[in-house]
C-alpha atoms as a PDB file:
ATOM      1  CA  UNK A   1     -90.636 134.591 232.103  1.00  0.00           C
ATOM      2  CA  UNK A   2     -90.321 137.376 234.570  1.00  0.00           C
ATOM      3  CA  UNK A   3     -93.168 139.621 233.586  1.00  0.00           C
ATOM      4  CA  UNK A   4     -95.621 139.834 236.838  1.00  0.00           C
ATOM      5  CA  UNK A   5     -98.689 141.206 235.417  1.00  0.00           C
ATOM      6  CA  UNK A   6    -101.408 139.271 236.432  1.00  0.00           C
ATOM      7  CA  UNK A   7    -102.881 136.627 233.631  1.00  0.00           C
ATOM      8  CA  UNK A   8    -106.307 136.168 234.007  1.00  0.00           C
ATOM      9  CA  UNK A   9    -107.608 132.675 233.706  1.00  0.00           C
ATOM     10  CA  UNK A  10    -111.281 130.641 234.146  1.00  0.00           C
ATOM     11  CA  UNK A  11    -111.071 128.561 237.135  1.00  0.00           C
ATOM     12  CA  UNK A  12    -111.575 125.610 234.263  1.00  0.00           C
ATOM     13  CA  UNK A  13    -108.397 126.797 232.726  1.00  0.00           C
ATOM     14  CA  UNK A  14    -106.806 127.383 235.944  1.00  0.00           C
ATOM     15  CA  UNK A  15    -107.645 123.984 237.155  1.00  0.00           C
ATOM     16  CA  UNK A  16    -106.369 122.443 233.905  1.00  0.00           C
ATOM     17  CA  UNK A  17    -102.612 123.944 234.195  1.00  0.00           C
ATOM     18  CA  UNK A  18    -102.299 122.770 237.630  1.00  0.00           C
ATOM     19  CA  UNK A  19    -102.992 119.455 236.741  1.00  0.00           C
ATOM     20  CA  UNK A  20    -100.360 119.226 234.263  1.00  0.00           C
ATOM     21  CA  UNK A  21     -97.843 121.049 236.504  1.00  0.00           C
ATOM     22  CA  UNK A  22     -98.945 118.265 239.563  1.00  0.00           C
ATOM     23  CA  UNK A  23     -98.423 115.767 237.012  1.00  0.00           C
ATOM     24  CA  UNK A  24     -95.148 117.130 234.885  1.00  0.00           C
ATOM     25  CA  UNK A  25     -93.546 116.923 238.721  1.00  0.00           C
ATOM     26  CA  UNK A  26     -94.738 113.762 239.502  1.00  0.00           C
ATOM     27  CA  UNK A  27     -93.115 112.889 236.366  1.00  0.00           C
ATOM     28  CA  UNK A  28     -89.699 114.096 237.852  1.00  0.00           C
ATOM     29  CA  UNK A  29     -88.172 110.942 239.297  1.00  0.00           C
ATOM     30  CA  UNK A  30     -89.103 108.780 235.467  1.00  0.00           C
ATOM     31  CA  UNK A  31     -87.464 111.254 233.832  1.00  0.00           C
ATOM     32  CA  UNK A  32     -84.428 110.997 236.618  1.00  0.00           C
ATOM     33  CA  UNK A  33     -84.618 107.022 236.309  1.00  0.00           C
ATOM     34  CA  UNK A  34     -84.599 107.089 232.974  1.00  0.00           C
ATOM     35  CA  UNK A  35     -81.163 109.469 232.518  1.00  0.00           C
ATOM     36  CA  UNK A  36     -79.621 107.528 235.230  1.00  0.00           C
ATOM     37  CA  UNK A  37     -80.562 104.314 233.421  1.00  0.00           C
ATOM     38  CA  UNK A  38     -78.898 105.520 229.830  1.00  0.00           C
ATOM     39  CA  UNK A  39     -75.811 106.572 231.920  1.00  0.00           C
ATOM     40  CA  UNK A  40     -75.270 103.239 232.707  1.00  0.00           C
ATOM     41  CA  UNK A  41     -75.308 102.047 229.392  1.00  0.00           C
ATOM     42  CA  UNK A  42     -71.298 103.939 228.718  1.00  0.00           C
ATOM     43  CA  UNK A  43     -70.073 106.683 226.928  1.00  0.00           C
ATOM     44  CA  UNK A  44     -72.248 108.777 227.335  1.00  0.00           C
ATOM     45  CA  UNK A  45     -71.235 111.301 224.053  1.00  0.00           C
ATOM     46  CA  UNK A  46     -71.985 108.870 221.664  1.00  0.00           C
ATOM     47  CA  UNK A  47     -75.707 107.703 223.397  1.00  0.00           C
ATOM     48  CA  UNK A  48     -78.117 109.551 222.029  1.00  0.00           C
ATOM     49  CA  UNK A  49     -80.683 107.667 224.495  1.00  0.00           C
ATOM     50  CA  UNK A  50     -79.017 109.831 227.313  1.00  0.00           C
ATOM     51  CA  UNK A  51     -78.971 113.235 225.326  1.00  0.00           C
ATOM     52  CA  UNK A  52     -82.490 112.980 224.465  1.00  0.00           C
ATOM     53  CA  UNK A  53     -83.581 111.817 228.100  1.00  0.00           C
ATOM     54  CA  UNK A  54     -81.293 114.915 229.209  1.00  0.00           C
ATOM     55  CA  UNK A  55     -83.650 117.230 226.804  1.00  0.00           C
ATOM     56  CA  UNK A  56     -86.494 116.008 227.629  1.00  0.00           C
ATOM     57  CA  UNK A  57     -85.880 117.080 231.546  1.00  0.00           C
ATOM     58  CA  UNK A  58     -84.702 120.502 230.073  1.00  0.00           C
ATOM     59  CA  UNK A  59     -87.623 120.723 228.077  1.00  0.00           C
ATOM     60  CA  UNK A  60     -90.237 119.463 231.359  1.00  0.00           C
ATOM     61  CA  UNK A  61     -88.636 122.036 233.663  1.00  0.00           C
ATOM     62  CA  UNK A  62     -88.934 124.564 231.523  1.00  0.00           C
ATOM     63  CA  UNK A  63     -92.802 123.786 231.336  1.00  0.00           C
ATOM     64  CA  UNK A  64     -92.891 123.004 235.510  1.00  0.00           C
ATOM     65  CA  UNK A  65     -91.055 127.007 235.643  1.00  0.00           C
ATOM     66  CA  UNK A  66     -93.609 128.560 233.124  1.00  0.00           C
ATOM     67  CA  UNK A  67     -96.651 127.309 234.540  1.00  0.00           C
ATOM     68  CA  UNK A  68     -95.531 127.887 238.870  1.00  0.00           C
ATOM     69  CA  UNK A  69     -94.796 131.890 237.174  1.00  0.00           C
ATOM     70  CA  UNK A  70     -97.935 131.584 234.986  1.00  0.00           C
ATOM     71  CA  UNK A  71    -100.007 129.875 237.923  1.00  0.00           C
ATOM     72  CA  UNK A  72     -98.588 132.014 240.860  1.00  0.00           C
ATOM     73  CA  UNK A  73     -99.727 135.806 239.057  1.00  0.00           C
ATOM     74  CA  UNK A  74    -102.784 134.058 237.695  1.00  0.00           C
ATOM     75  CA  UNK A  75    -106.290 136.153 238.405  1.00  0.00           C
ATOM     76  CA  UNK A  76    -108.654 133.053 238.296  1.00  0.00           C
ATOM     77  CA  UNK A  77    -112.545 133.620 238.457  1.00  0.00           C
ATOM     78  CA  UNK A  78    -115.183 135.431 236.346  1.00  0.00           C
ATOM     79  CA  UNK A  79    -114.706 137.636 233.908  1.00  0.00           C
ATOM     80  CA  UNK A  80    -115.201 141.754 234.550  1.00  0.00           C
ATOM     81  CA  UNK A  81    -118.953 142.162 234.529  1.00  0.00           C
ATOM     82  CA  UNK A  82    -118.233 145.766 232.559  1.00  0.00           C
ATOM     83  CA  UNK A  83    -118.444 146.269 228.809  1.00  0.00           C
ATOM     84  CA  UNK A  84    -116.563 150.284 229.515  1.00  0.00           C
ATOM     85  CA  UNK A  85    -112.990 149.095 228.198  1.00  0.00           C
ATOM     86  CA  UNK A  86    -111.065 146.438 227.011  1.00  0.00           C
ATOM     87  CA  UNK A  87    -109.421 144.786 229.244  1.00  0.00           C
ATOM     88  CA  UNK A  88    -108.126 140.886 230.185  1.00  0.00           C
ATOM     89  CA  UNK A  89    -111.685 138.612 230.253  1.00  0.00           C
ATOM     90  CA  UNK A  90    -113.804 140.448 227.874  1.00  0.00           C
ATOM     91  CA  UNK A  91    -114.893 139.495 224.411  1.00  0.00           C
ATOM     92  CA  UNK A  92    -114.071 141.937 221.515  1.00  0.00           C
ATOM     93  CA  UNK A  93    -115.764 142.593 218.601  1.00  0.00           C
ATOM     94  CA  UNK A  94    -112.732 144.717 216.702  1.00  0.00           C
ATOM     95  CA  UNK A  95    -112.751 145.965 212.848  1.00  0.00           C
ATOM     96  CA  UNK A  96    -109.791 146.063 211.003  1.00  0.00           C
ATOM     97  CA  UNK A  97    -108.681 149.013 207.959  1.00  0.00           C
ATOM     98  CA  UNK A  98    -110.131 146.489 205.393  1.00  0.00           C
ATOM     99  CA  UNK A  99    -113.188 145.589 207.300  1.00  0.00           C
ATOM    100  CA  UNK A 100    -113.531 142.822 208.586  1.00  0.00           C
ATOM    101  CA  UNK A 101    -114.372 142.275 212.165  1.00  0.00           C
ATOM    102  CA  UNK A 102    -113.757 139.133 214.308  1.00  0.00           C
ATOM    103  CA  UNK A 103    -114.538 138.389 218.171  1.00  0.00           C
ATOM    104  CA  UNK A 104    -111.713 137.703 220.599  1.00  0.00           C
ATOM    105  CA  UNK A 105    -111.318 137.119 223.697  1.00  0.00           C
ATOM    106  CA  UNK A 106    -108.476 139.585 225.544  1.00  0.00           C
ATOM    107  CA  UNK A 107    -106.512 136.876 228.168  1.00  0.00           C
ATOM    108  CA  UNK A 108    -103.665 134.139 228.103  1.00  0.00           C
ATOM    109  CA  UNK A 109    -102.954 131.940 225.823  1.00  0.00           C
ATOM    110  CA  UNK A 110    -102.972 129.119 228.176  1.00  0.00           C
ATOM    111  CA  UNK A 111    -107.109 129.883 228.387  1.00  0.00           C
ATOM    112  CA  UNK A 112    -107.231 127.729 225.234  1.00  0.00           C
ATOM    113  CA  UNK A 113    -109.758 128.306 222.484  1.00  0.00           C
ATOM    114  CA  UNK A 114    -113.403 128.808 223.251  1.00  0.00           C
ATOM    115  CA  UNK A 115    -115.088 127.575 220.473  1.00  0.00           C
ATOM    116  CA  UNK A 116    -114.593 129.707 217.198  1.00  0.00           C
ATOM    117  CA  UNK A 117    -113.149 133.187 219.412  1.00  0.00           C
ATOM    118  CA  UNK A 118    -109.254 133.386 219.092  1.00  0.00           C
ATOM    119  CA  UNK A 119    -107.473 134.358 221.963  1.00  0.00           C
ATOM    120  CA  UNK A 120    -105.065 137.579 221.817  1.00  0.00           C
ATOM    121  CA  UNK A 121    -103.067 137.897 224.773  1.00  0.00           C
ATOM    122  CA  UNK A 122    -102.955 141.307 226.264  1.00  0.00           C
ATOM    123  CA  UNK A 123     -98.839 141.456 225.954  1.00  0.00           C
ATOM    124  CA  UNK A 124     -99.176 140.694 222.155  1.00  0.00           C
ATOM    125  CA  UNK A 125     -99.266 143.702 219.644  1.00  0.00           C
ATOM    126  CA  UNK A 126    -102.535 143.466 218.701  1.00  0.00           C
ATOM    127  CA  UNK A 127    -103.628 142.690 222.768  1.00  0.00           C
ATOM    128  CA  UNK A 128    -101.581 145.447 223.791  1.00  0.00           C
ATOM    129  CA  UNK A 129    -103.164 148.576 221.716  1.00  0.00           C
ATOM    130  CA  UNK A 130    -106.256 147.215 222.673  1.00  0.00           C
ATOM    131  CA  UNK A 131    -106.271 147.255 226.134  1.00  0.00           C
ATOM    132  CA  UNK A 132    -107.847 150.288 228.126  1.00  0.00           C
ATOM    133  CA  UNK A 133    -109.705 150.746 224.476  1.00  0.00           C
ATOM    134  CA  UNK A 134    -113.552 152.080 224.755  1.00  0.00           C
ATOM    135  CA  UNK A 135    -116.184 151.106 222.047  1.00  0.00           C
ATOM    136  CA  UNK A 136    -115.496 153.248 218.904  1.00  0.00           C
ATOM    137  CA  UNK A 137    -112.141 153.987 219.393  1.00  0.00           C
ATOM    138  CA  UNK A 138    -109.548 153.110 216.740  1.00  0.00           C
ATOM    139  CA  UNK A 139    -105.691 151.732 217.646  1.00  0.00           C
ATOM    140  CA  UNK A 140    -103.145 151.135 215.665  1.00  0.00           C
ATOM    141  CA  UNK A 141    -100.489 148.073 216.260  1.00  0.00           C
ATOM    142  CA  UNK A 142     -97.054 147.504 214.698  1.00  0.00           C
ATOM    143  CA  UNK A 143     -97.074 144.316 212.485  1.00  0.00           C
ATOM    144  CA  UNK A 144     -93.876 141.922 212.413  1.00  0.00           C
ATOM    145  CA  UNK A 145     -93.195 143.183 209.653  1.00  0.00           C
ATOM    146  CA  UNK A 146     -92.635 146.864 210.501  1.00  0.00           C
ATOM    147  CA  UNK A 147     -95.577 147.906 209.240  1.00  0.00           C
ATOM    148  CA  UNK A 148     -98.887 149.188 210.688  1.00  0.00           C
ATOM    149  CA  UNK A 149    -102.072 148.420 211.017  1.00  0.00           C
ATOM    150  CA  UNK A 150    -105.217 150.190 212.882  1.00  0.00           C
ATOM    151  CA  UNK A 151    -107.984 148.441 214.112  1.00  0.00           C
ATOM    152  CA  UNK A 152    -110.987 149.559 215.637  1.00  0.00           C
ATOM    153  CA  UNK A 153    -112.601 148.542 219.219  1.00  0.00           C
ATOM    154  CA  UNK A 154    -116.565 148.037 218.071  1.00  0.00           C
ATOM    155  CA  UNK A 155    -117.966 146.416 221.144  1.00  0.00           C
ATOM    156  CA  UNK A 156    -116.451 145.020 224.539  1.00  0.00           C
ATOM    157  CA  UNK A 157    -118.907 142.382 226.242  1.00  0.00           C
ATOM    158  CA  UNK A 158    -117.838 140.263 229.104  1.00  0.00           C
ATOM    159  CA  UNK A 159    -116.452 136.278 228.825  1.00  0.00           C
ATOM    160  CA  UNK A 160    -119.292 133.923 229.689  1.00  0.00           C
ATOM    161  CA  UNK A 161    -117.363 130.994 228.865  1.00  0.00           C
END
């Protein structure tokens, strides 16, 4: 992950993700113990005990990477206090072509869910025509499957978590 635009994140959120990267390298030396200990058992292409253990530590630094990147260009605090645009920390009220309208909240992923708002992150499709919207102001968005679809910006009001 090499994209360095800021991800903006609740301090709750924030606080959360550190925790699990303190504790995913805490983890380190089990996960360590635990290949060493399967490479002691022999031959080491038929023991699935050691391949797995071996993914596992693929799969954890993978996480540890994400979340230093994710935690290191994170813009933790309160949301913008400004309904003008869309932008990363506001609530959306958006209307699709057939519609119906839903509220979402513009950030990361990582933010989790808030209740019943879905969260669209800013470098999605749908996050990305969005962003710098004003109320009233229709975008469209490629779908995944090549097609299009417009949706409409109705109201931007700021996260209160």
């Amino acid at each position: 992950m090499t994209d360095t635009q800021a991800t903006w994140l609740t301090q709750e959120a924030y606080d959360r993700l550190k925790s699990e990267l303190d504790g995913l390298i805490a983890n380190r030396p089990v996960i360590a113990a635990e290949i060493n200990a399967r490479r002691e058992e022999g031959d080491l292409k038929e023991n699935g005990g050691y391949h797995a253990a071996r993914e596992d530590q693929g799969q954890q630094e993978a996480r540890i990477r994400q979340l230093q990147e994710l935690l290191r260009t994170a813009q933790v605090g309160t949301a913008p206090t400004s309904g003008d645009e869309a932008s990363p920390g506001t609530v959306l009220t958006i209307r699709y072509d057939d519609d119906d309208s839903e509220k979402v909240l513009l950030g990361s992923r990582e933010e989790g869910s808030h209740g019943d708002l879905q969260v669209v992150s800013p470098n999605s499709p749908l996050g990305a025509a969005l962003l710098g919207a004003k109320p009233g102001e229709a975008r469209e968005y490629q779908l995944p499957d090549g097609g299009n679809m417009k949706v409409s910006l109705v109201a931007v009001e700021p996260f209160t978590g």
